[in-house]
N, C-alpha and C. Protein backbone atom coordinates (compact mmCIF):
# COMPACT_ATOMS: atom_id res chain seq x y z
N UNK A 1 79.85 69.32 95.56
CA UNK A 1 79.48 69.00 94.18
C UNK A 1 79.01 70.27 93.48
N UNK A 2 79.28 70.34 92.32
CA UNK A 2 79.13 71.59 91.50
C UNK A 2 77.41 71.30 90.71
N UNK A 3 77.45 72.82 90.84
CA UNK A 3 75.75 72.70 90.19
C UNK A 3 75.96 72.21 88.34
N UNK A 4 74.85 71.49 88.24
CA UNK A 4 75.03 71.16 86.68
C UNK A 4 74.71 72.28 85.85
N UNK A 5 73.80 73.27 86.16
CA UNK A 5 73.75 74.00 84.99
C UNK A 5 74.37 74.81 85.14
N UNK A 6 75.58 75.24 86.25
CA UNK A 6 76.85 76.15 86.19
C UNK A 6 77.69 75.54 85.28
N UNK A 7 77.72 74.56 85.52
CA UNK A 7 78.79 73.08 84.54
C UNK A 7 78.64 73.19 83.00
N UNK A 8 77.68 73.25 82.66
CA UNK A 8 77.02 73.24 81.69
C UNK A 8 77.44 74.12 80.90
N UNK A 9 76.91 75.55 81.69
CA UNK A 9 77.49 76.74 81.53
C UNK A 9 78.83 77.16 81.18
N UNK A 10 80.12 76.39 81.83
CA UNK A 10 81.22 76.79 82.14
C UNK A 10 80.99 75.53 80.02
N UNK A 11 80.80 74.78 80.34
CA UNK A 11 81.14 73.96 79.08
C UNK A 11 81.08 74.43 77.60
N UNK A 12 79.60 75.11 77.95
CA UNK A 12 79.24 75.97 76.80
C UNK A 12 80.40 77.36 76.51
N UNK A 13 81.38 77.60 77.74
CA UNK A 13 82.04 78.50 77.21
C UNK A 13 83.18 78.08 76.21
N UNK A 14 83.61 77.11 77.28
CA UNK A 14 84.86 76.36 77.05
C UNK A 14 84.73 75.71 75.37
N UNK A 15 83.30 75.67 74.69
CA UNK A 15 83.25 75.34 73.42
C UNK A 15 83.47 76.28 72.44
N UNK A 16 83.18 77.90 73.20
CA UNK A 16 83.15 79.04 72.38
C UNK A 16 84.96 79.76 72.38
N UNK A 17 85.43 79.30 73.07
CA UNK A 17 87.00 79.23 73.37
C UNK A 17 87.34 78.25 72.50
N UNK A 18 87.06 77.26 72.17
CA UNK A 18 87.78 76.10 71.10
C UNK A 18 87.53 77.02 69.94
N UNK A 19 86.46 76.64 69.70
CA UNK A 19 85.77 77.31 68.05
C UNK A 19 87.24 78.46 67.75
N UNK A 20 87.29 79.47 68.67
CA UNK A 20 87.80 80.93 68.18
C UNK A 20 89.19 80.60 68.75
N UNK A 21 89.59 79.25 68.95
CA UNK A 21 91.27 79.19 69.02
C UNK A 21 91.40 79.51 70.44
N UNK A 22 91.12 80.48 71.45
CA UNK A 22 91.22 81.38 72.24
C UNK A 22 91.78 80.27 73.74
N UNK A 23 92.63 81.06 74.26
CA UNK A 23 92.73 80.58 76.26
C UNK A 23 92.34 81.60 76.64
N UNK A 24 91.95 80.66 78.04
CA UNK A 24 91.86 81.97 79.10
C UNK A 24 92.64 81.36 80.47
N UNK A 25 92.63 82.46 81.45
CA UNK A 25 93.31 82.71 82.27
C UNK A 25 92.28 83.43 83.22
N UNK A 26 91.86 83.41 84.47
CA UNK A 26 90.87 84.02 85.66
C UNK A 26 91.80 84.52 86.45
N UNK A 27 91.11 85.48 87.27
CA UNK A 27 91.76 86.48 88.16
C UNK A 27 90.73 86.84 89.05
N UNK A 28 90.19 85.72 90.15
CA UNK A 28 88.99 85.73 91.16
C UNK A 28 89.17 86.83 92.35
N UNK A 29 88.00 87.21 92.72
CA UNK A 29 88.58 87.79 94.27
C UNK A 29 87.09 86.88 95.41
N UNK A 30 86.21 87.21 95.30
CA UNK A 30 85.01 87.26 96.11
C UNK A 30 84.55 86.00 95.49
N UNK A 31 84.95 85.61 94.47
CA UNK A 31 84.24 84.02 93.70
C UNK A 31 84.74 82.98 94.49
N UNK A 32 85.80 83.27 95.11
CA UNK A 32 86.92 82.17 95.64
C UNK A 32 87.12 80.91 94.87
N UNK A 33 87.34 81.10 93.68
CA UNK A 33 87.49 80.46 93.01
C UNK A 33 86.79 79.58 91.98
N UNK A 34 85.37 80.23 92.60
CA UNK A 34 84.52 79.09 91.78
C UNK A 34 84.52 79.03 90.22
N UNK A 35 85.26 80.32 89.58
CA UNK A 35 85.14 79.86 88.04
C UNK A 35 85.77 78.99 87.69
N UNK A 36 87.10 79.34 88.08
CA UNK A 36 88.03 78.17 87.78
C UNK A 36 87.43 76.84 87.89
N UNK A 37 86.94 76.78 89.11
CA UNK A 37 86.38 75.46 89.53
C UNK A 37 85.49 74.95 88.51
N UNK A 38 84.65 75.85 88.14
CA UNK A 38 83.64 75.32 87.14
C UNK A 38 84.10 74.86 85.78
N UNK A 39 85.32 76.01 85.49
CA UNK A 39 85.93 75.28 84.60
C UNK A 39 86.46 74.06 83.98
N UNK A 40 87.13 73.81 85.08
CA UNK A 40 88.17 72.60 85.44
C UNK A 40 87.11 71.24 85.46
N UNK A 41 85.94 71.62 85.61
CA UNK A 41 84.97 70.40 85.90
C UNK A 41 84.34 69.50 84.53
N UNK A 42 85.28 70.35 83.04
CA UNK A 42 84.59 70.13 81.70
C UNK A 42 85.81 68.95 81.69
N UNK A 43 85.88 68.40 80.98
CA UNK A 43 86.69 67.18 80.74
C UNK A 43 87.18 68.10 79.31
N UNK A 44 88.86 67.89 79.27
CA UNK A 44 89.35 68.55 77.97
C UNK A 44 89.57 70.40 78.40
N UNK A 45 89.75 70.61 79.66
CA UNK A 45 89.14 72.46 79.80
C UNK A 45 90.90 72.71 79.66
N UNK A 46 92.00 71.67 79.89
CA UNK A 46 93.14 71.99 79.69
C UNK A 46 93.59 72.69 78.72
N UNK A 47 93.19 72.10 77.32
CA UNK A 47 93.42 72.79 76.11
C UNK A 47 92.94 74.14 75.84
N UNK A 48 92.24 74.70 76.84
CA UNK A 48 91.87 76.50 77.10
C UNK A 48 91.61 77.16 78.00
N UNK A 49 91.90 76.37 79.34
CA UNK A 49 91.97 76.53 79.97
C UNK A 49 93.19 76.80 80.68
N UNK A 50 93.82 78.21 80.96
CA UNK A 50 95.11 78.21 81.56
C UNK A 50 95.46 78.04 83.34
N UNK A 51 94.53 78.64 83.70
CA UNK A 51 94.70 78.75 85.12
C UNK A 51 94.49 80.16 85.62
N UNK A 52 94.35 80.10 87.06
CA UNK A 52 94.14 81.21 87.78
C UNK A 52 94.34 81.60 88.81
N UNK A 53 94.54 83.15 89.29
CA UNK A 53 94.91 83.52 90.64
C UNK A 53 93.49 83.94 91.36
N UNK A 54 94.02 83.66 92.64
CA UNK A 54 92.92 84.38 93.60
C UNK A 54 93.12 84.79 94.95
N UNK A 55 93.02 86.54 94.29
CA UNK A 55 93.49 87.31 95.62
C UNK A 55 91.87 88.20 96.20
N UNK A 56 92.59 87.29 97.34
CA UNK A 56 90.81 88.08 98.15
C UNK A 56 91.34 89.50 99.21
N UNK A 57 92.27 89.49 99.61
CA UNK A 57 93.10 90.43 100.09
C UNK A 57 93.62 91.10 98.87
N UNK A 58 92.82 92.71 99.61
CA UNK A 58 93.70 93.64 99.16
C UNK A 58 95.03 93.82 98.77
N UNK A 59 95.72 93.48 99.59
CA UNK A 59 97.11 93.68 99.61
C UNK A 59 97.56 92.45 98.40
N UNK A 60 97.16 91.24 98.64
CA UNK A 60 97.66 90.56 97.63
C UNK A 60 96.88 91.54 95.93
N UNK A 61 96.10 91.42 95.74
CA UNK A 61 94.89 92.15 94.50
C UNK A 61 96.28 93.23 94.11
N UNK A 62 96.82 93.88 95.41
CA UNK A 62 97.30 95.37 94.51
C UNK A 62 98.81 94.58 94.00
N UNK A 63 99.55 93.53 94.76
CA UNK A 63 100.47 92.94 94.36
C UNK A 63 100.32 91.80 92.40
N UNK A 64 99.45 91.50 92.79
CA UNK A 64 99.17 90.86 91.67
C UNK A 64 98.86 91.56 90.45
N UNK A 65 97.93 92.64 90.49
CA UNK A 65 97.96 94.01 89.73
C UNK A 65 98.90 94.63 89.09
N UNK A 66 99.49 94.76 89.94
CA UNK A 66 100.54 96.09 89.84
C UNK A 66 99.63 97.36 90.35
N UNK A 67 98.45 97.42 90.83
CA UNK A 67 98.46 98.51 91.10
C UNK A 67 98.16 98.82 92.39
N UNK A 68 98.80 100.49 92.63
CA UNK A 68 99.79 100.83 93.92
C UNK A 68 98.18 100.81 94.79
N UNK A 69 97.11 101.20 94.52
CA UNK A 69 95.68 100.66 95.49
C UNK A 69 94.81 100.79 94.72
N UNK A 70 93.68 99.84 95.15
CA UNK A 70 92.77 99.39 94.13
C UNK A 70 91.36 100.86 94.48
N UNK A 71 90.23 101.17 93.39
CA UNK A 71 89.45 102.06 93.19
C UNK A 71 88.92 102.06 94.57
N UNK A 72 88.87 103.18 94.87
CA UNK A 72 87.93 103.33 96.41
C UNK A 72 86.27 102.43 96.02
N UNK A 73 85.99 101.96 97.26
CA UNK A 73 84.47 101.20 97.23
C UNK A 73 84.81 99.78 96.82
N UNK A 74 85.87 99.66 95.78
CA UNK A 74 86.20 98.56 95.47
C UNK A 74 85.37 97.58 94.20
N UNK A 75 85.51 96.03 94.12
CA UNK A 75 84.58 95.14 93.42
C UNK A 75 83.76 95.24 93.46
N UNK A 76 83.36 95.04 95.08
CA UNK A 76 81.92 94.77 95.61
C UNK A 76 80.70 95.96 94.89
N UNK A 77 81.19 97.33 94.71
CA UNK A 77 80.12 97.99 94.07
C UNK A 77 80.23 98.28 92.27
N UNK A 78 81.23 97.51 91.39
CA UNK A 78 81.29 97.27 90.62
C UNK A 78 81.98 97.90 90.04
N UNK A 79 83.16 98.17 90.68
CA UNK A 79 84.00 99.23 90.05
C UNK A 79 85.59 98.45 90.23
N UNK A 80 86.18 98.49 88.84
CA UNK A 80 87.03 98.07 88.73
C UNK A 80 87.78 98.59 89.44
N UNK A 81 89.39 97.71 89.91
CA UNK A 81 90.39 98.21 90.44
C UNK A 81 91.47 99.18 89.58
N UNK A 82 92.14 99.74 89.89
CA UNK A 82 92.66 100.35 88.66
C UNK A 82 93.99 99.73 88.24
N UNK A 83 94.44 99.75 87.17
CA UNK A 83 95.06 98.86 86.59
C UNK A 83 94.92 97.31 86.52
N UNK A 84 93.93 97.22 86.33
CA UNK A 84 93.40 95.76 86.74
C UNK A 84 94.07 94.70 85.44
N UNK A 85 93.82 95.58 84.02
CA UNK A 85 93.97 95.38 82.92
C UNK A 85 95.70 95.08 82.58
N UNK A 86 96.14 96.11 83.04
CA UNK A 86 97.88 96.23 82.94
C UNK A 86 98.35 95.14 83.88
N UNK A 87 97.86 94.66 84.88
CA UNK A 87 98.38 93.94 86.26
C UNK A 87 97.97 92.40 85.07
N UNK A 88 97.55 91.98 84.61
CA UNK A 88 96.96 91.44 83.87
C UNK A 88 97.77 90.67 82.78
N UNK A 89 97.74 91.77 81.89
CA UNK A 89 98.98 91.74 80.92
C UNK A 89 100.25 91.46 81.66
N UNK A 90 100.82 92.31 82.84
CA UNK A 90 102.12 91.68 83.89
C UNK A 90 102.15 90.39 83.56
N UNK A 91 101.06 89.90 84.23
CA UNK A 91 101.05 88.16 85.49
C UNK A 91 101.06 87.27 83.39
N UNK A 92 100.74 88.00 82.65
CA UNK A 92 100.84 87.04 81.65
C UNK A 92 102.30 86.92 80.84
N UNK A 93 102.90 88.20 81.46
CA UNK A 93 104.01 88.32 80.68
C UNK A 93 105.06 87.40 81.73
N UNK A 94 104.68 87.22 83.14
CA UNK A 94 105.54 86.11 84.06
C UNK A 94 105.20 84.88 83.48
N UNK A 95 104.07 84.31 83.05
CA UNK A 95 103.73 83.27 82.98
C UNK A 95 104.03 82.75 81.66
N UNK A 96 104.24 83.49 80.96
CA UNK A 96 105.44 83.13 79.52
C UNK A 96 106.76 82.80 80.21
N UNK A 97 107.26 83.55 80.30
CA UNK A 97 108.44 83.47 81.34
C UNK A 97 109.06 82.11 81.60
N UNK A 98 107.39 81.88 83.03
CA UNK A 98 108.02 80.74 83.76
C UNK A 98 107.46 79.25 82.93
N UNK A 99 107.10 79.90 81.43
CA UNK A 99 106.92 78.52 80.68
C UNK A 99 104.77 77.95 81.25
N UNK A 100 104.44 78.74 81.63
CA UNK A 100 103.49 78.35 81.88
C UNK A 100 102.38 78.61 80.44
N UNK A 101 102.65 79.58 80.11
CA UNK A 101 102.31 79.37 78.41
C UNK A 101 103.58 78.67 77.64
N UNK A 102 102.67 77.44 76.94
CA UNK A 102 103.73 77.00 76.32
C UNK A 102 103.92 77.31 74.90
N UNK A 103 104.36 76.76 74.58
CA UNK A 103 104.92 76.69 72.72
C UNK A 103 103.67 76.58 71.75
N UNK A 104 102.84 75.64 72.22
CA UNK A 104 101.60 75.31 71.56
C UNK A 104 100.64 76.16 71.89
N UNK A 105 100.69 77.24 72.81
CA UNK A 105 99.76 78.37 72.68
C UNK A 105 99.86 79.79 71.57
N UNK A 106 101.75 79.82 71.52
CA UNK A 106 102.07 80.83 71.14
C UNK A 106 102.30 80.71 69.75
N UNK A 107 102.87 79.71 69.45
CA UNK A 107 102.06 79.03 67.86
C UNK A 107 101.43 79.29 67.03
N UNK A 108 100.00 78.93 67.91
CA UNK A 108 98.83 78.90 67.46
C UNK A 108 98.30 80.16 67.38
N UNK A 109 99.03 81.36 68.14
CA UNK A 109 98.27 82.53 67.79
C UNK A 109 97.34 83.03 68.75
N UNK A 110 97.10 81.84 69.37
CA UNK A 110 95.91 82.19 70.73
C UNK A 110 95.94 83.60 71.33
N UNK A 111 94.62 84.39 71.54
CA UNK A 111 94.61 85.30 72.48
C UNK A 111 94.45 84.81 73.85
N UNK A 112 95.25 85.49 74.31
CA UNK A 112 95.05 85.34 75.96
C UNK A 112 93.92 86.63 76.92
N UNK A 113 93.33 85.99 77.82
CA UNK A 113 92.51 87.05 78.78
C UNK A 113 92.31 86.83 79.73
């Protein structure tokens, strides 16, 4: 069972995402998923809520990226991977693609992140 004031939390975002039009999209490693999860727990999180990957392995992280190896030290000391941003933009430009953004996102103008 999910904590309520994570819930809460995740809800209060998911309202600040309506207001400004906006989706999102997560890209977990060490969370194992729990944003998503928290997300998914708002009733209605579909409508800005896109979905998410989660690579806890390296090897998957640099595949999903695009990039050829991630920053020495890694997440864990708060340092981004490199190309984290571009790998990013990629997985969104597949997910147009494979129709996973649909018509009613691109429409509307929505930013994606």
């Amino acid at each position: 069972m999910s904590n309520p004031m994570l819930v809460e939390l995740a809800r209060q975002v998911g309202e600040g995402l309506r207001r400004k039009n906006w989706t999102l999209a997560t890209a977990e490693s060490c969370t194992g998923g729990l944003l998503g999860h928290l997300l998914t727990e708002v009733p209605g999180s579909s409508a800005y809520y896109l979905g998410g990957i989660i690579a806890y392995t390296n090897r998957l992280k640099q595949r999903a990226s695009g990039c050829a190896r991630p920053a020495a030290g890694g997440a864990r000391r708060g340092e981004r991977s490199c190309g984290a941003s571009d790998g990013r933009r990629g997985l969104e430009t597949t997910w147009r693609r494979r129709g996973a953004l649909d018509n009613r996102h691109r429409r509307a103008g929505r930013r994606h992140s």
